[in-house]
Protein backbone atom coordinates (compact mmCIF):
# COMPACT_ATOMS: atom_id res chain seq x y z
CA UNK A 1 7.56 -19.82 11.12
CA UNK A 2 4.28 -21.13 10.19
CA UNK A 3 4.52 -21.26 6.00
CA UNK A 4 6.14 -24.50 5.47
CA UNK A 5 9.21 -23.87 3.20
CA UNK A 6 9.12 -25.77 -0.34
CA UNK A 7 10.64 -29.11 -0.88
CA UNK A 8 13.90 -28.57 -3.11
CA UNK A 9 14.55 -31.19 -5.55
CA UNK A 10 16.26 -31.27 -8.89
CA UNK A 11 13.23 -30.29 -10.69
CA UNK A 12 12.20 -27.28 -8.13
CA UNK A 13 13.78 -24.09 -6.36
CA UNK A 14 12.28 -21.12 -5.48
CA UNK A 15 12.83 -17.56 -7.32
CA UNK A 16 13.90 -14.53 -5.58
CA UNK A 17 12.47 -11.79 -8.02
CA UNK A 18 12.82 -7.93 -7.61
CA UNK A 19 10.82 -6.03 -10.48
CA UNK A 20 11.55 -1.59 -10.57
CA UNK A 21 8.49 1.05 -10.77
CA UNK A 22 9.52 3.35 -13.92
CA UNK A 23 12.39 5.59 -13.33
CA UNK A 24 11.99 4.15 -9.27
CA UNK A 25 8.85 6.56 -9.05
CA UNK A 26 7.84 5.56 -5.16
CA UNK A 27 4.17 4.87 -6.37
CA UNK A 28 3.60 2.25 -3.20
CA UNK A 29 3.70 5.52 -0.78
CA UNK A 30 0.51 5.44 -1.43
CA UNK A 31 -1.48 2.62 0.57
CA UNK A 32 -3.86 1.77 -1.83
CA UNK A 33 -1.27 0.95 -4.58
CA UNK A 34 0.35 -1.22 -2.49
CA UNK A 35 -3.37 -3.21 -1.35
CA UNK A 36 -3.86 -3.32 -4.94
CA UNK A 37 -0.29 -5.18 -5.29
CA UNK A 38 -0.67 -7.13 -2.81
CA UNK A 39 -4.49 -8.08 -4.44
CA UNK A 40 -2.44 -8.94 -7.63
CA UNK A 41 0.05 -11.15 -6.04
CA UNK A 42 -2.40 -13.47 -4.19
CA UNK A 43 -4.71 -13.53 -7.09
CA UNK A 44 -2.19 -14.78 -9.51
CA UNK A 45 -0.50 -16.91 -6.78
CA UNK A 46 -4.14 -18.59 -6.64
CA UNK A 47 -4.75 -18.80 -10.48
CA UNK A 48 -1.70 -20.12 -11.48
CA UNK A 49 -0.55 -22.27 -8.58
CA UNK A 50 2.87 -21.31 -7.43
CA UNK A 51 3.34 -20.15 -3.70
CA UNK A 52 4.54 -16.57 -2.78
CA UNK A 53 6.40 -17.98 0.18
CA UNK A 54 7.15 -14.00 1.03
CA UNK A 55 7.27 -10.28 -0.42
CA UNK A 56 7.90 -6.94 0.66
CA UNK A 57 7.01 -3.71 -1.15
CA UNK A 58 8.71 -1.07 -1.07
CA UNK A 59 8.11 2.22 -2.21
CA UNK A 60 9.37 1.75 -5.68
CA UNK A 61 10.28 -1.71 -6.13
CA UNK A 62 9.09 -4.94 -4.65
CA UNK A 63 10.76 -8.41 -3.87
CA UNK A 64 9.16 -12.06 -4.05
CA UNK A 65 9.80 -15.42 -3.14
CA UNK A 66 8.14 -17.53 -5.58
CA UNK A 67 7.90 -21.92 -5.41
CA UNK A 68 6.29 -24.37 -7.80
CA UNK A 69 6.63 -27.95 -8.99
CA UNK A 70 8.00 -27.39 -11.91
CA UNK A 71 7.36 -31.09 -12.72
CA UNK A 72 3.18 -30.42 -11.68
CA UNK A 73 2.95 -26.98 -13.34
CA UNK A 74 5.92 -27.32 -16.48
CA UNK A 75 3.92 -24.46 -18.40
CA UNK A 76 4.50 -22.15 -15.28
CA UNK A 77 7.79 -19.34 -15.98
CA UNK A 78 8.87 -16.64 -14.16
CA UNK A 79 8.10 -14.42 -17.25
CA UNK A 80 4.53 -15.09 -17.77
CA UNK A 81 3.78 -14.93 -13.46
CA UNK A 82 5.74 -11.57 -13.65
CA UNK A 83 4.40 -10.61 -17.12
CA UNK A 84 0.93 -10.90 -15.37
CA UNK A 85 0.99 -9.70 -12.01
CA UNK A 86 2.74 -6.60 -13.82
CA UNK A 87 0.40 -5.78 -16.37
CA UNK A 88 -2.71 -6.69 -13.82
CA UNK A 89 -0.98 -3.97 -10.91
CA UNK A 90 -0.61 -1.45 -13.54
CA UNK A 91 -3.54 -1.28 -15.23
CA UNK A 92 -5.64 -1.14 -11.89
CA UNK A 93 -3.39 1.73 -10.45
CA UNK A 94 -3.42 3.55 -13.62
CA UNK A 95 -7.14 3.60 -13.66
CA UNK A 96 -7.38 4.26 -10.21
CA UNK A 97 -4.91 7.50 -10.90
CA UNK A 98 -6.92 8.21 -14.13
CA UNK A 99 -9.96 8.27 -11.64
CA UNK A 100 -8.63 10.53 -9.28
CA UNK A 101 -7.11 13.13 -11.31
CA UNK A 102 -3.51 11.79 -11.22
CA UNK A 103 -2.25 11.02 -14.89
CA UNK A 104 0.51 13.73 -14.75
CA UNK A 105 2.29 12.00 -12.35
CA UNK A 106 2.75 8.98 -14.68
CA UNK A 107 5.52 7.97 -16.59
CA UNK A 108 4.50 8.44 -20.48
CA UNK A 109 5.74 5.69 -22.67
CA UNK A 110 8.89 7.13 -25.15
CA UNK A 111 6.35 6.08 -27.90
CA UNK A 112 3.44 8.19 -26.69
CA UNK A 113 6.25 11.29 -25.66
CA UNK A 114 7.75 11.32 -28.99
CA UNK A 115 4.65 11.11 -30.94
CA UNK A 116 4.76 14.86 -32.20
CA UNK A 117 8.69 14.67 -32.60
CA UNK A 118 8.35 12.92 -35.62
CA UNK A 119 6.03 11.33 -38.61
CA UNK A 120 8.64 7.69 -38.15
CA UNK A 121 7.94 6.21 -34.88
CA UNK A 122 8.93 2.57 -36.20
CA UNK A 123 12.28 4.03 -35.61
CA UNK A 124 11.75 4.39 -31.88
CA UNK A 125 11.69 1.20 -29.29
CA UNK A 126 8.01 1.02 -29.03
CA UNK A 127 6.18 -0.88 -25.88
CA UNK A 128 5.77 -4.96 -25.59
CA UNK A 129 1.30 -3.93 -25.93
CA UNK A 130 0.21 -2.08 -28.34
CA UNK A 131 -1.18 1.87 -27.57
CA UNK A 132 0.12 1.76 -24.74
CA UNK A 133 0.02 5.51 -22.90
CA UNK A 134 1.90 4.70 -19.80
CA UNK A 135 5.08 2.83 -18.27
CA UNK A 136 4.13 1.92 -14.58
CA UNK A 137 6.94 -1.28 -13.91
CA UNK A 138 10.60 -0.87 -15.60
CA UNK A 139 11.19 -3.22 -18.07
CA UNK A 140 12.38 -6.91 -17.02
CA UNK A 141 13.15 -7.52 -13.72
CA UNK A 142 16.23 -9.48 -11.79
CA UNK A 143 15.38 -13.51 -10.78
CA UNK A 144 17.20 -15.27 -8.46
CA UNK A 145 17.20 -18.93 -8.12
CA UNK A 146 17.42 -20.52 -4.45
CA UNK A 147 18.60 -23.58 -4.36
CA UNK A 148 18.63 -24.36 -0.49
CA UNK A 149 16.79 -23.59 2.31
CA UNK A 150 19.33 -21.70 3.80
CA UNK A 151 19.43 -19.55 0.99
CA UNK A 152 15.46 -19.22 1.30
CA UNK A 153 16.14 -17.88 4.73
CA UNK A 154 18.62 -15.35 3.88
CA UNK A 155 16.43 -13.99 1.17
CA UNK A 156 13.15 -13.82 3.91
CA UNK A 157 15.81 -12.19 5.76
CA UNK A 158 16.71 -9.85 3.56
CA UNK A 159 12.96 -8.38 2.46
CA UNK A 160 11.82 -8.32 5.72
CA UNK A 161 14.50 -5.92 7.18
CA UNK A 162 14.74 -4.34 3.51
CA UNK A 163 11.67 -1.83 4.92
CA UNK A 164 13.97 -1.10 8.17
CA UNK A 165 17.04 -0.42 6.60
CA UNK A 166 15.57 1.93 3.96
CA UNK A 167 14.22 4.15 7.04
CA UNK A 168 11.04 3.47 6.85
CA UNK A 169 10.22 1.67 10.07
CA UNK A 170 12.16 0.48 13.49
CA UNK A 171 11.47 -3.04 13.11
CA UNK A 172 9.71 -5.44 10.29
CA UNK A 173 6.85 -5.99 12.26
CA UNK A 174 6.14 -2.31 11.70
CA UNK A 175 6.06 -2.59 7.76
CA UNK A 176 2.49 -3.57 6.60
CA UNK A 177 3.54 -4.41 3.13
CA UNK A 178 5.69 -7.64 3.74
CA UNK A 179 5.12 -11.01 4.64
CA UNK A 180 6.80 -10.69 7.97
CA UNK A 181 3.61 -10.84 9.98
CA UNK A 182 3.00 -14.27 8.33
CA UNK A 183 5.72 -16.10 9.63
CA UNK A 184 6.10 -14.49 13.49
């Protein structure tokens, strides 16, 4: 492996995230979803300093391995990096579907479907941004924290062969939307 694994310490551990697509919609089929993604995560791994010691994306979901010092970068949560790289992903592939035609394959927000069902829409659960048309991500996502390096391993283990035990290749060097390539 050539990414050196983090340092863990009382103070850091890496997270093992795994954020949904709305109602698991395989949106990162398409290849230029999942470059866009992939854009997103290495921007915001940049920006806000943490490292994205490995991912995988599936067709509708993705995993992460996310490090930082939590002592260097206290401000830094695993809300606001997911928070961003979710609203950043969306709104680029929704434009680039708005662009191309493409909007009826999105997932309408239950605001902006129930709009003509009645005159009280406080009374529905309404979306975190305002006017908001579209759901791309599910709401939330699952964090897991790893504690060890063995642990770490299991995880890097896991997303790389996710892509060949879904089907969708013979081996996780096949899969061009991992990390995989970056450690062999």
């Amino acid at each position: 492996m050539h990414k050196h694994l983090p340092k863990f310490n009382d103070n850091s551990y890496a997270h093992f995230i795994t954020a949904r697509t709305c109602d698991s919609r395989p949106y990162f089929k398409n290849d230029e979803f999942a470059c866009i993604l992939c854009e997103e995560l290495k921007f915001y791994s940049q920006g806000y300093g943490f490292a994205l010691l490995g991912y995988v994306i599936m067709p509708d979901h993705k995993h992460l391995l996310l490090w930082w010092d939590k002592e260097e970068k206290p401000e830094l949560s695993v809300s606001k990096i997911m928070q961003s790289i979710k609203s950043g992903s969306a709104r680029r592939i929704i434009d680039l579907m708005k662009s191309k035609g493409l909007e009826q394959v999105l997932q309408p927000t239950r605001r902006e479907g129930r709009l003509q069902a009645t005159r009280n829409r406080d009374s529905y659960p309404k979306s975190h941004r305002r006017n908001l048309k579209y759901r791309f991500w599910q709401p939330g996502f699952y964090d897991f924290n790893v504690y060890n390096e063995a642990k770490l391993i299991e995880k890097l283990d896991y997303m790389h062969n996710n892509p060949v035990k879904a089907g969708l290749v013979v081996s996780p060097s096949d899969y061009d939307w991992s990390s995989y390539k970056e450690y062999f």
